[in-house]
PDB file of N, CA and C in Angstrom:
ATOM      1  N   UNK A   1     163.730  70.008-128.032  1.00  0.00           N
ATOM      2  CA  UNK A   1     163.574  70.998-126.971  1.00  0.00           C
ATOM      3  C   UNK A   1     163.183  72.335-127.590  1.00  0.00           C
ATOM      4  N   UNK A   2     162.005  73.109-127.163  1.00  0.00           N
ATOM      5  CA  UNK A   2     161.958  74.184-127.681  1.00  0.00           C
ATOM      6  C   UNK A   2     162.556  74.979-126.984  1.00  0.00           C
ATOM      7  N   UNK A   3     162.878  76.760-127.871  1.00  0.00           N
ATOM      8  CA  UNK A   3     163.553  77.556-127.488  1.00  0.00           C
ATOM      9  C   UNK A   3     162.406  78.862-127.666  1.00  0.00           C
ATOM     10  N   UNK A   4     162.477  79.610-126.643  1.00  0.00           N
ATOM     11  CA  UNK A   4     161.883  80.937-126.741  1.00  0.00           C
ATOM     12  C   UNK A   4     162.826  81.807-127.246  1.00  0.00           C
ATOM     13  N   UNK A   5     162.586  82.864-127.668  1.00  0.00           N
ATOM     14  CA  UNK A   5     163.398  84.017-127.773  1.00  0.00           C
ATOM     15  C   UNK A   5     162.321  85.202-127.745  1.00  0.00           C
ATOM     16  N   UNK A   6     162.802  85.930-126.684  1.00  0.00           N
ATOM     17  CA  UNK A   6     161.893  87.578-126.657  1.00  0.00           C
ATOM     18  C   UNK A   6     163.209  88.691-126.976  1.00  0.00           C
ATOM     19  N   UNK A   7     162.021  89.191-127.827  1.00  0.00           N
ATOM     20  CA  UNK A   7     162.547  90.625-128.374  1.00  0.00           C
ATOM     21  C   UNK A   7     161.850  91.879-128.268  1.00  0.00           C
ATOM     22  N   UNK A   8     162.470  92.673-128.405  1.00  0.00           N
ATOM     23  CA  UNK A   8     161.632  94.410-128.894  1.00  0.00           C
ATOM     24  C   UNK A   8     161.585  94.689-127.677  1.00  0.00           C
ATOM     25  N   UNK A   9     162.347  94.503-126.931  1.00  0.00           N
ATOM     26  CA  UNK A   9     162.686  95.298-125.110  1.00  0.00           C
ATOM     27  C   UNK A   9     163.294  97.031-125.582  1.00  0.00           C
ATOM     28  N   UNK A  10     163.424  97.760-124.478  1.00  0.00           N
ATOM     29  CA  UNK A  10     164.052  99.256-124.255  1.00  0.00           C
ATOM     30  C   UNK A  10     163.536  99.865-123.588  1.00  0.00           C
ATOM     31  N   UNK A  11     164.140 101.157-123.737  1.00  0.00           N
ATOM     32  CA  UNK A  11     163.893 102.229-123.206  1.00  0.00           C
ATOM     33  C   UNK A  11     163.013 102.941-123.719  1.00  0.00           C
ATOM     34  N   UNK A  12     161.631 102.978-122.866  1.00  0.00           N
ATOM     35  CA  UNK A  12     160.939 104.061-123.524  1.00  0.00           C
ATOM     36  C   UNK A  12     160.289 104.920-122.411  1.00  0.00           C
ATOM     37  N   UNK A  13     159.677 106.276-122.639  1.00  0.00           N
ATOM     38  CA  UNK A  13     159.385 107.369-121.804  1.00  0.00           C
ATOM     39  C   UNK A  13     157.962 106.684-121.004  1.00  0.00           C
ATOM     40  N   UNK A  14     157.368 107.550-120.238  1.00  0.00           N
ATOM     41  CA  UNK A  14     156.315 107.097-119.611  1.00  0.00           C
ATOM     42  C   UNK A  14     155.370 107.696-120.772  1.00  0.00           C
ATOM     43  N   UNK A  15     154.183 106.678-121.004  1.00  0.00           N
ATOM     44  CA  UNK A  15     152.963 106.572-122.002  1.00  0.00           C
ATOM     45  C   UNK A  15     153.324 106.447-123.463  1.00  0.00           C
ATOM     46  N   UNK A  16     154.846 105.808-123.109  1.00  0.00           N
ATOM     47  CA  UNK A  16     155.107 105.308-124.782  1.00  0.00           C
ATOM     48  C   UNK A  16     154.717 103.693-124.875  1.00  0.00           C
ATOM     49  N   UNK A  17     154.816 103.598-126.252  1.00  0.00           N
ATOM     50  CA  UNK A  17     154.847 102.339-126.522  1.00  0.00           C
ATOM     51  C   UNK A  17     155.713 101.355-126.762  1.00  0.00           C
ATOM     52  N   UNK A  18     155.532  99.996-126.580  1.00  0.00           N
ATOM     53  CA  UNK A  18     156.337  99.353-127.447  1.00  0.00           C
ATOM     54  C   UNK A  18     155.880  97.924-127.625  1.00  0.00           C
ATOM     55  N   UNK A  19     156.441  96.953-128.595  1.00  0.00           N
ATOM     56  CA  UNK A  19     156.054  95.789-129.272  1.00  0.00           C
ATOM     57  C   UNK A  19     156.635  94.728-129.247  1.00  0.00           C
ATOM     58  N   UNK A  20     156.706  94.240-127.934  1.00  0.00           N
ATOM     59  CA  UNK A  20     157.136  92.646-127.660  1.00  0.00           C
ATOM     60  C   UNK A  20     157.358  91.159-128.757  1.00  0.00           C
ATOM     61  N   UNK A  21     158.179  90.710-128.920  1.00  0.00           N
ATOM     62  CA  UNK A  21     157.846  89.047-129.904  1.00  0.00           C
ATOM     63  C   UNK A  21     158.454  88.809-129.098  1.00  0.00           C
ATOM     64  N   UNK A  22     157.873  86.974-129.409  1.00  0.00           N
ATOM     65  CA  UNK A  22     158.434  86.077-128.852  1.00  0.00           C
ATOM     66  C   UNK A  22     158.503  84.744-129.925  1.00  0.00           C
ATOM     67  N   UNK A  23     159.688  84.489-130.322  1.00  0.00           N
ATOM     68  CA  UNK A  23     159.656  83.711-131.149  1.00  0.00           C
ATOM     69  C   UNK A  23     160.036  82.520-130.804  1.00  0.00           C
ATOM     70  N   UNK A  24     159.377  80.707-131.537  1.00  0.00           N
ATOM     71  CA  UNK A  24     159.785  79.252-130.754  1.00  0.00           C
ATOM     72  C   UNK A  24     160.213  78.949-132.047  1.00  0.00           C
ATOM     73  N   UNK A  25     161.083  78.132-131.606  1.00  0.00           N
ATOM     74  CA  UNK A  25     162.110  77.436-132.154  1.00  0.00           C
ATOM     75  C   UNK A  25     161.009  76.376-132.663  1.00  0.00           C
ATOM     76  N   UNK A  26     159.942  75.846-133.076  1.00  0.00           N
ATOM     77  CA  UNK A  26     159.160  74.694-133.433  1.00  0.00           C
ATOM     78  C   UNK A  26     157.437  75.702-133.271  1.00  0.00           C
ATOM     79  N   UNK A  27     156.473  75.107-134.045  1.00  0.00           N
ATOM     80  CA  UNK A  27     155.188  75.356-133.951  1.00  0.00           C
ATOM     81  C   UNK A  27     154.437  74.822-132.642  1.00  0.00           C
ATOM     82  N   UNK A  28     154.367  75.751-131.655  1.00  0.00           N
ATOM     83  CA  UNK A  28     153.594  75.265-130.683  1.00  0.00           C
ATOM     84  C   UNK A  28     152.499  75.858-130.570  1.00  0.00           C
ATOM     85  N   UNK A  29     152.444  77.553-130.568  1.00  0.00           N
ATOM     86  CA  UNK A  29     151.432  78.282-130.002  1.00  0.00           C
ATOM     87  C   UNK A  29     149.759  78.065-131.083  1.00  0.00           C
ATOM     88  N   UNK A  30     149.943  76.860-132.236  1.00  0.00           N
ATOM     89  CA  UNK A  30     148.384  76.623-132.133  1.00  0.00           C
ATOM     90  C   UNK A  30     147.770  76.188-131.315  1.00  0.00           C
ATOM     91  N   UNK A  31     149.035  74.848-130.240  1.00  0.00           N
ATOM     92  CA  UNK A  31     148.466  74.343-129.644  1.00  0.00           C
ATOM     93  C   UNK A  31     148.573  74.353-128.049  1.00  0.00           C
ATOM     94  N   UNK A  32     148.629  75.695-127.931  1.00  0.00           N
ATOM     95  CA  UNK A  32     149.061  75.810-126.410  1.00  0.00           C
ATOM     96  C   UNK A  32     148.152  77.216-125.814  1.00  0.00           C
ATOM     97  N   UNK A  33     147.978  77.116-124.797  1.00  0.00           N
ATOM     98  CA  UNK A  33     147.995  78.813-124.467  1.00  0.00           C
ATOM     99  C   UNK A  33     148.998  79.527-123.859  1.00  0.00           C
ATOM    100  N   UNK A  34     149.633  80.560-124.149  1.00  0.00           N
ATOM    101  CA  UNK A  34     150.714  81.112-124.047  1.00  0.00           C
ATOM    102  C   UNK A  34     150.638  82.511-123.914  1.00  0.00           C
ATOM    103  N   UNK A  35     151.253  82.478-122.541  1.00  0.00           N
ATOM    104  CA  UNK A  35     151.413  84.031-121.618  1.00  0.00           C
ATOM    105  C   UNK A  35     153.109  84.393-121.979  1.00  0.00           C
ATOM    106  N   UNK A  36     152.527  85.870-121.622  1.00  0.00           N
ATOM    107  CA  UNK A  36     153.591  86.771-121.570  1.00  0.00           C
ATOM    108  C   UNK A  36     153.415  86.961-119.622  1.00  0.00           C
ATOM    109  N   UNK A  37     154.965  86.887-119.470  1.00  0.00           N
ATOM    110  CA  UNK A  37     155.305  87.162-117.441  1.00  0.00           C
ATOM    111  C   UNK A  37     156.353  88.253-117.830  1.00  0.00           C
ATOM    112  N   UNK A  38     156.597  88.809-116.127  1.00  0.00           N
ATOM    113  CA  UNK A  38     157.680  89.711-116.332  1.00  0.00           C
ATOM    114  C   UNK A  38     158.093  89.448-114.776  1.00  0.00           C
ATOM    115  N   UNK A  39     159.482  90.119-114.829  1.00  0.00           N
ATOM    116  CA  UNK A  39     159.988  90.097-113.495  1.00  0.00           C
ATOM    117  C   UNK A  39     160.821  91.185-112.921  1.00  0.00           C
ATOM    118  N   UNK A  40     160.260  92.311-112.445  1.00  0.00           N
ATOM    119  CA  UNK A  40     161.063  93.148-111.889  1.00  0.00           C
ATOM    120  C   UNK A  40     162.099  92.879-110.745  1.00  0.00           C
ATOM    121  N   UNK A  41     162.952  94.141-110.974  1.00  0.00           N
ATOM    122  CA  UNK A  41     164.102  93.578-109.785  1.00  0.00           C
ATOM    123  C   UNK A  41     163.422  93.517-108.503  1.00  0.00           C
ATOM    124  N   UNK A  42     164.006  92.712-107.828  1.00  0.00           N
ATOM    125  CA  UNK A  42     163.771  92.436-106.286  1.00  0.00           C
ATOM    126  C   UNK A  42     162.228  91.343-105.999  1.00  0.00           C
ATOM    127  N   UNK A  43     161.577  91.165-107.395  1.00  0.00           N
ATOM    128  CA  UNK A  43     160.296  90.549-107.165  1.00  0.00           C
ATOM    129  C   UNK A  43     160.518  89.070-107.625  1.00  0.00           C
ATOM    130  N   UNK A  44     159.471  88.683-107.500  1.00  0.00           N
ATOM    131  CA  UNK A  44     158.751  87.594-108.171  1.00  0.00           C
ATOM    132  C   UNK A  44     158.164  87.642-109.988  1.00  0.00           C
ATOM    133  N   UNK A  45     158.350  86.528-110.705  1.00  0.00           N
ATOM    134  CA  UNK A  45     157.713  86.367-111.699  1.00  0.00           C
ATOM    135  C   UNK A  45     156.571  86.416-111.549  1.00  0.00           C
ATOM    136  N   UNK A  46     155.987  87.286-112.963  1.00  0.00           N
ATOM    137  CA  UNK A  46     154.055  87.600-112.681  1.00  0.00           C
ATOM    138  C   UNK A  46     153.772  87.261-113.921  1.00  0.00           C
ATOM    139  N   UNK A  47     152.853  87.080-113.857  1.00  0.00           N
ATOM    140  CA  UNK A  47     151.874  86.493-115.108  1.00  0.00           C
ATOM    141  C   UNK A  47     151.258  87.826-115.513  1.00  0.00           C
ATOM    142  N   UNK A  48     151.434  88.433-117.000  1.00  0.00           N
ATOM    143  CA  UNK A  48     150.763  89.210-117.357  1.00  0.00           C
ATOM    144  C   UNK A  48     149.548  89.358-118.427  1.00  0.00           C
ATOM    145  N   UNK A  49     149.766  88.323-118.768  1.00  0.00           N
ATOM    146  CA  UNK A  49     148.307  87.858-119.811  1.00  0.00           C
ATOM    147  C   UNK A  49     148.997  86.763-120.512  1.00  0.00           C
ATOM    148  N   UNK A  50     147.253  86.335-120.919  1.00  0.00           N
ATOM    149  CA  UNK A  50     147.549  85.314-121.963  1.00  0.00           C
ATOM    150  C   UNK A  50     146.955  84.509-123.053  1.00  0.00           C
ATOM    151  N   UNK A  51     147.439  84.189-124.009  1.00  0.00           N
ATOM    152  CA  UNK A  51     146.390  84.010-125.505  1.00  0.00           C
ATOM    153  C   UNK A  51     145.796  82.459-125.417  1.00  0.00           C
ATOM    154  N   UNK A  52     144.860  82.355-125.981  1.00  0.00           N
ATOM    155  CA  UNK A  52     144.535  80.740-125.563  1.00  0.00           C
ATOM    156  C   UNK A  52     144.540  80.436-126.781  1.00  0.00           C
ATOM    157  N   UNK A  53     144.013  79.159-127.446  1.00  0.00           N
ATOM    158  CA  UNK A  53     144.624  78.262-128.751  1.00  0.00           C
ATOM    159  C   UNK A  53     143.374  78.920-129.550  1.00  0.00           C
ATOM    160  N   UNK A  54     142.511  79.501-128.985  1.00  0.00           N
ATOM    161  CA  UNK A  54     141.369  79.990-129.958  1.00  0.00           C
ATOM    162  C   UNK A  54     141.408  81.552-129.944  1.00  0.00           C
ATOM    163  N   UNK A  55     142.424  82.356-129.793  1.00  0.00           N
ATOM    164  CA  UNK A  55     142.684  83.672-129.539  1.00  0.00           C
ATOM    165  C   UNK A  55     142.153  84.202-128.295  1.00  0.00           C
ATOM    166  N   UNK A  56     141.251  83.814-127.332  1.00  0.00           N
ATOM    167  CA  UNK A  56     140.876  84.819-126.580  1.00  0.00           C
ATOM    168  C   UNK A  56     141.777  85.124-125.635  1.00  0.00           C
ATOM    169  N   UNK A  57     142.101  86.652-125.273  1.00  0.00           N
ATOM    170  CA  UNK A  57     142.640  87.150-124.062  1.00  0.00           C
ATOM    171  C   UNK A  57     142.284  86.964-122.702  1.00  0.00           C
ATOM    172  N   UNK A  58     142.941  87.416-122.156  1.00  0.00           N
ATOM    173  CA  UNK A  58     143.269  87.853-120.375  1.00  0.00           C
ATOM    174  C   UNK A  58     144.121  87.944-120.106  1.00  0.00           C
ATOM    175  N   UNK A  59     143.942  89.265-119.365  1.00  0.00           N
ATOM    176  CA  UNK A  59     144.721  89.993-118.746  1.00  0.00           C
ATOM    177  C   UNK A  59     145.364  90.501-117.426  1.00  0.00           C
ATOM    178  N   UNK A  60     146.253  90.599-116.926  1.00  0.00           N
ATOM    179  CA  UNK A  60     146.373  91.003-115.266  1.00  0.00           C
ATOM    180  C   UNK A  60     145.540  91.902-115.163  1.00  0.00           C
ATOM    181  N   UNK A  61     144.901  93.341-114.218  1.00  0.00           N
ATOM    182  CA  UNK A  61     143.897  94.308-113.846  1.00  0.00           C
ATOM    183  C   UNK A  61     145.055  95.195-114.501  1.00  0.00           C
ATOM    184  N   UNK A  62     146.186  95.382-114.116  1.00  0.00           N
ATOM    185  CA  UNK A  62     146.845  96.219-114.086  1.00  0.00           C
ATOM    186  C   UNK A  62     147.661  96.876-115.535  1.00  0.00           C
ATOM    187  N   UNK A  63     147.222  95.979-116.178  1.00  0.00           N
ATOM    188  CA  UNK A  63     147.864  95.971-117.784  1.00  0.00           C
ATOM    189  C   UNK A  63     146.316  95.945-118.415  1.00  0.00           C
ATOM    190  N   UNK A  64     145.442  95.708-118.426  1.00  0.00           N
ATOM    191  CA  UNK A  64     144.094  95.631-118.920  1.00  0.00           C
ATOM    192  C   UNK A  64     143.794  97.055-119.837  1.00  0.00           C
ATOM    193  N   UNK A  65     143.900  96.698-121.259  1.00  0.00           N
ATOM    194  CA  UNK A  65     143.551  98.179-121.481  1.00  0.00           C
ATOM    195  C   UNK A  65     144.543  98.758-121.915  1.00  0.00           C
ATOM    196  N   UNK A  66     145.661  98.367-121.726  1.00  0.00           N
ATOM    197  CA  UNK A  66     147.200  99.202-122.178  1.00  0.00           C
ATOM    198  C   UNK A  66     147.494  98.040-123.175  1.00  0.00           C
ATOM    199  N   UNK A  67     147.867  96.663-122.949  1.00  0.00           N
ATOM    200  CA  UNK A  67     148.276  95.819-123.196  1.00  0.00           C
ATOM    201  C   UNK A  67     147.770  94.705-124.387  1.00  0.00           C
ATOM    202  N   UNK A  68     148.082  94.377-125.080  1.00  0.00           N
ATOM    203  CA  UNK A  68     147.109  93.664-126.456  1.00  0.00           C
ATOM    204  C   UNK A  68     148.540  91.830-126.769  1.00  0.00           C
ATOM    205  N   UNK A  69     147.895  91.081-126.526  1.00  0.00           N
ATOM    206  CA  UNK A  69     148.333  89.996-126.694  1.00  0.00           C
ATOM    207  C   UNK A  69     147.566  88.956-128.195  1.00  0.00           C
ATOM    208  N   UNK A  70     148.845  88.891-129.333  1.00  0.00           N
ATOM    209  CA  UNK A  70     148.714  88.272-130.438  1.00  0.00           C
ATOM    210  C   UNK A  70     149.652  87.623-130.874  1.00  0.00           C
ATOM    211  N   UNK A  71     149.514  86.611-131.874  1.00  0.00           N
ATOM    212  CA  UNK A  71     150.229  85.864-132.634  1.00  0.00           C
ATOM    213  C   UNK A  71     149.759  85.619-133.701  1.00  0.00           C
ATOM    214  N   UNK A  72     151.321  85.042-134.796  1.00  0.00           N
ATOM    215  CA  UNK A  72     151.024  84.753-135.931  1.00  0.00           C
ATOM    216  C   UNK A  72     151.632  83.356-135.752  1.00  0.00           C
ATOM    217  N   UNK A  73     150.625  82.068-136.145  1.00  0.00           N
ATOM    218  CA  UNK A  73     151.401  80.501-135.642  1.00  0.00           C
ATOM    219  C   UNK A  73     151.814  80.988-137.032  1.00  0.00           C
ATOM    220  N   UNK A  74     151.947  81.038-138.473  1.00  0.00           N
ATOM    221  CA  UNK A  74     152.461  80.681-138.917  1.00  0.00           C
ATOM    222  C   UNK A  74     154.377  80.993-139.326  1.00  0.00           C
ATOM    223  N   UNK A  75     154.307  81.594-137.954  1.00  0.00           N
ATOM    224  CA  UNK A  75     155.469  82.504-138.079  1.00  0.00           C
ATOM    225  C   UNK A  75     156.190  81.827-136.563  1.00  0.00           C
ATOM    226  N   UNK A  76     155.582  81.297-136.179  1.00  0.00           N
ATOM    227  CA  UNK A  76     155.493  81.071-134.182  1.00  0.00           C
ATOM    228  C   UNK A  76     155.933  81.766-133.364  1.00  0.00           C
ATOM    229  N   UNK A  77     155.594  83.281-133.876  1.00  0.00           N
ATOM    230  CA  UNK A  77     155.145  84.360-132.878  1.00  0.00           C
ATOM    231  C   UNK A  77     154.386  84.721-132.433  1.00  0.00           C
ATOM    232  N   UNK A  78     154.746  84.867-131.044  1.00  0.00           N
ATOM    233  CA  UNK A  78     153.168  85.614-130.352  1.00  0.00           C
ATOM    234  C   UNK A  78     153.920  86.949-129.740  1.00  0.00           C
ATOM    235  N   UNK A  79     153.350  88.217-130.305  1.00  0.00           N
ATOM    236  CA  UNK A  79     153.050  89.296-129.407  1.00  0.00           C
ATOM    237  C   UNK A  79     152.673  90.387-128.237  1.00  0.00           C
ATOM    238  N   UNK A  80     153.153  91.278-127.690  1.00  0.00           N
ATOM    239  CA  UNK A  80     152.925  92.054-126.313  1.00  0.00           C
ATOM    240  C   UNK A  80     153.089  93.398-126.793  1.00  0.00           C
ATOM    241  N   UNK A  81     151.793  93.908-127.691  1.00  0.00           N
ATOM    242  CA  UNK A  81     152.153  95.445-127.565  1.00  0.00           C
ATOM    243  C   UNK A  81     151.082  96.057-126.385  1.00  0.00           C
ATOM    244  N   UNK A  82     152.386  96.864-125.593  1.00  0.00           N
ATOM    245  CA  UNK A  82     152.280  97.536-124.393  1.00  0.00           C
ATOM    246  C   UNK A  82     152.354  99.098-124.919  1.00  0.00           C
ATOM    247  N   UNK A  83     150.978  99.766-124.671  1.00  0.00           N
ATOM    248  CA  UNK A  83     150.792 100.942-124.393  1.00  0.00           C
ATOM    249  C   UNK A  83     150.694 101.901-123.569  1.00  0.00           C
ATOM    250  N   UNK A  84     150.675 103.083-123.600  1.00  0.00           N
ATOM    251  CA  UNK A  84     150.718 103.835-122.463  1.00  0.00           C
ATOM    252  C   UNK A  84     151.773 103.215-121.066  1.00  0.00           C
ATOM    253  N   UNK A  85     152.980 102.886-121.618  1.00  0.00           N
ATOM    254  CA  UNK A  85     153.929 102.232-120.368  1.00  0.00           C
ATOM    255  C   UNK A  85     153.942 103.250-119.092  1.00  0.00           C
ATOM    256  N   UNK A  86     154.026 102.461-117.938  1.00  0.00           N
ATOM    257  CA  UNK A  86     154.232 103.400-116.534  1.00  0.00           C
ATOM    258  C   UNK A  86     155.562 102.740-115.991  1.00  0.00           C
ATOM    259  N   UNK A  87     156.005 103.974-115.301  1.00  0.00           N
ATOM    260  CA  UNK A  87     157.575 102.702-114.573  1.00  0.00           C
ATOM    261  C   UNK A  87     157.333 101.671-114.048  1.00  0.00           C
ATOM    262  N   UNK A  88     156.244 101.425-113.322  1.00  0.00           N
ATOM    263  CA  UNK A  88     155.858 100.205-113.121  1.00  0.00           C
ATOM    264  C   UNK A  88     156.266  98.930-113.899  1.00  0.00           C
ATOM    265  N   UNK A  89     156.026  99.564-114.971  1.00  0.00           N
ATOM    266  CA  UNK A  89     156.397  98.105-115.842  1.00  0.00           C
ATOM    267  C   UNK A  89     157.014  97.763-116.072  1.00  0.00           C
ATOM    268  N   UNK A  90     158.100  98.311-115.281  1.00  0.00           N
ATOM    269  CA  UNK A  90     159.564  98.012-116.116  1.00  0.00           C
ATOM    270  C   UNK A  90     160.034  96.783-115.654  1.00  0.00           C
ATOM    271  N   UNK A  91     160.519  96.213-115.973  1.00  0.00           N
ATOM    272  CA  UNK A  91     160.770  94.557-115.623  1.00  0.00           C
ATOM    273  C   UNK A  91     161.866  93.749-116.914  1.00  0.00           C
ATOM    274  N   UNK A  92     161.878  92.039-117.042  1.00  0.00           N
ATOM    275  CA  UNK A  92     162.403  91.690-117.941  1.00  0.00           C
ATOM    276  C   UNK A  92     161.068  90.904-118.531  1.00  0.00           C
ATOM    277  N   UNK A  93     160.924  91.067-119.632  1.00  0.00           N
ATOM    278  CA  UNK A  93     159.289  89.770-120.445  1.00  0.00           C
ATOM    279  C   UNK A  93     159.921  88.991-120.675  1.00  0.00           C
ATOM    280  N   UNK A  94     159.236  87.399-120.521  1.00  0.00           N
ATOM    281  CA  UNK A  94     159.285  85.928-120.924  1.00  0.00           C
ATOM    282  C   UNK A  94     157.614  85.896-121.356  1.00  0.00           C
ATOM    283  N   UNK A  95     158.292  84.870-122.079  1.00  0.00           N
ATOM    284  CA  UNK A  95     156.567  84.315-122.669  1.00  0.00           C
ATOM    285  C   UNK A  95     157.089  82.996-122.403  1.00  0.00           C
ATOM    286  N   UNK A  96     155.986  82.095-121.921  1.00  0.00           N
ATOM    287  CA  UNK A  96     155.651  80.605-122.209  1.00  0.00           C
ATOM    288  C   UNK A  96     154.521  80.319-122.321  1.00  0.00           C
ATOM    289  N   UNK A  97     154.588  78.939-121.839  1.00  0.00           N
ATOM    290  CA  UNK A  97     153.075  78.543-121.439  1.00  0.00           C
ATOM    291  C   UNK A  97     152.607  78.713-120.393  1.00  0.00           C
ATOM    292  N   UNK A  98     151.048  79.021-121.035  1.00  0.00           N
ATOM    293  CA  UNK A  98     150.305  79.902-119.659  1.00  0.00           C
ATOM    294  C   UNK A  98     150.026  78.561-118.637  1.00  0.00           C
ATOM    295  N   UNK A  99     149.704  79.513-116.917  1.00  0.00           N
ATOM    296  CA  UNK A  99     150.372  78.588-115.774  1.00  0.00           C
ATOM    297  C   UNK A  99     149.064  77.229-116.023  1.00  0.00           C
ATOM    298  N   UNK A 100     149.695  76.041-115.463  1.00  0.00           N
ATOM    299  CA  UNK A 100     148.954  75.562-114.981  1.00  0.00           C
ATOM    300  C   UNK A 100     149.940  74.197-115.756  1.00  0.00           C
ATOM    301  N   UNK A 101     150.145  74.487-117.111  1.00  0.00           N
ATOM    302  CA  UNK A 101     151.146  73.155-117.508  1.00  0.00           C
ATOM    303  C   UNK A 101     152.765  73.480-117.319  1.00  0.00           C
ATOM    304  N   UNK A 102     153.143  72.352-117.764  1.00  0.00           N
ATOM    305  CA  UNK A 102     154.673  72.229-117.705  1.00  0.00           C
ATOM    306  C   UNK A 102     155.581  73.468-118.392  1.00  0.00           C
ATOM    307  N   UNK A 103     156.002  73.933-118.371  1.00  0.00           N
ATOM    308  CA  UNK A 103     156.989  75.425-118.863  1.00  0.00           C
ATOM    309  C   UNK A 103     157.350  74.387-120.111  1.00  0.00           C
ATOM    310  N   UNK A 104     158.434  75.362-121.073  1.00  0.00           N
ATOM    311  CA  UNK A 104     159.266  75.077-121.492  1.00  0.00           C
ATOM    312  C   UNK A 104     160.608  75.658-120.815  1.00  0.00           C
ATOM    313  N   UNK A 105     161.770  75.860-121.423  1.00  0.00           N
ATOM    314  CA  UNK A 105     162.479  76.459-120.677  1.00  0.00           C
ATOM    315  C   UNK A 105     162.927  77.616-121.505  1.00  0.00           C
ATOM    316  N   UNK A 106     163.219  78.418-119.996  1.00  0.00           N
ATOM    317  CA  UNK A 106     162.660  79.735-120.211  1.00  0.00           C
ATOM    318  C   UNK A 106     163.753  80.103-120.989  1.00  0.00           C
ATOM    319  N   UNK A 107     163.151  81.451-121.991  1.00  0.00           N
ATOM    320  CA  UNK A 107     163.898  82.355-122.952  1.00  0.00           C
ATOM    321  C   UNK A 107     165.335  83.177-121.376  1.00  0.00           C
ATOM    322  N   UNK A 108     165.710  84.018-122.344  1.00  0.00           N
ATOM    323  CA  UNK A 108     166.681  85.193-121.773  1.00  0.00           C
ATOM    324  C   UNK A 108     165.799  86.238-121.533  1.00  0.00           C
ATOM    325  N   UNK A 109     164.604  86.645-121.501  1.00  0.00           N
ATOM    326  CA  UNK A 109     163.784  88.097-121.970  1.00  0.00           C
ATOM    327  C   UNK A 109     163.947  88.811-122.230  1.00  0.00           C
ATOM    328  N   UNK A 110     163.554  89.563-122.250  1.00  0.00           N
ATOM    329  CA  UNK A 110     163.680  91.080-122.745  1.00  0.00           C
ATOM    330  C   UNK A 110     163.270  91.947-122.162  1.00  0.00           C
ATOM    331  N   UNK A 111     164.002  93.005-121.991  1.00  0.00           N
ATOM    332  CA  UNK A 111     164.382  94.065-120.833  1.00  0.00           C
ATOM    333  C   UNK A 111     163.622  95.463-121.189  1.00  0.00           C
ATOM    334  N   UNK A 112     162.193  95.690-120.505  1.00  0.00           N
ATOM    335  CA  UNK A 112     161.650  96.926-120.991  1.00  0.00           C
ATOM    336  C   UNK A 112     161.763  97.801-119.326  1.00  0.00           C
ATOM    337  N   UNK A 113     162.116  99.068-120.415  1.00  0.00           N
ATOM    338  CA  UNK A 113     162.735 100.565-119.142  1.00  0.00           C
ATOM    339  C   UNK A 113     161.661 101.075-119.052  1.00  0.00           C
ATOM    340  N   UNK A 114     160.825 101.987-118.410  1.00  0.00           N
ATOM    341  CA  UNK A 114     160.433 103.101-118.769  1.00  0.00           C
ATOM    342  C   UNK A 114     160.967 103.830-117.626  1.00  0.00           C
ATOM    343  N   UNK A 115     161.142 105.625-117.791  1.00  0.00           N
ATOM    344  CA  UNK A 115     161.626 106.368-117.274  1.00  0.00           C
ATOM    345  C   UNK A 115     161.969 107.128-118.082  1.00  0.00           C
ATOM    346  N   UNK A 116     161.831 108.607-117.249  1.00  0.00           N
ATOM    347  CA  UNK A 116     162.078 109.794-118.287  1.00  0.00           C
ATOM    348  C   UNK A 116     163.482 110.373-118.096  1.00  0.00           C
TER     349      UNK A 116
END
């Protein structure tokens, strides 16, 4: 069974940064494509981008431009550095697999603030 784990959540001001991992318990992300979601209170889980097995991106509209999605398989991390944060974004991040196949099951995420 794999395990996610997301890290590098907090508190940061509006148009700060910060640097998401997500680390698996086993080597998957050569062979998968794998999004970063988030879920603010009171909402729904959203899909916020996602890396495919040959690196290319995509992105939600709304993160486009702020947002940079990477990994290192040999480490089986994949990355979410989020720039220029707005409160908007504040939510909890999961990474899995991007939609369309079977999940794994989901990490705990990680909890990014912004607010001044």
């Amino acid at each position: 069974q794999v395990q996610l784990v997301e890290s590098g959540g907090g508190l940061v001001q509006p148009g700060g940064s910060l640097n998401l991992s997500c680390a698996a318990s086993r080597s998957i992300f050569r062979l998968n494509a794998i999004a970063w979601y988030r879920q603010a209170p009171g909402k729904q889980r959203e899909w916020v981008g996602l890396i495919t097995n040959r690196d290319s991106t995509v992105y939600l509209d709304s993160v486009k431009g702020r947002f940079a999605i990477s990994r290192d398989n040999a480490k089986n991390t994949v990355f979410l550095q989020m720039n220029s944060l707005r409160p908007e974004d504040t939510a909890v991040y999961y990474c899995n697999r991007a939609p369309g196949g079977d999940y794994y099951p989901w990490g705990q995420g990680t909890q990014v603030t912004v607010s001044s």
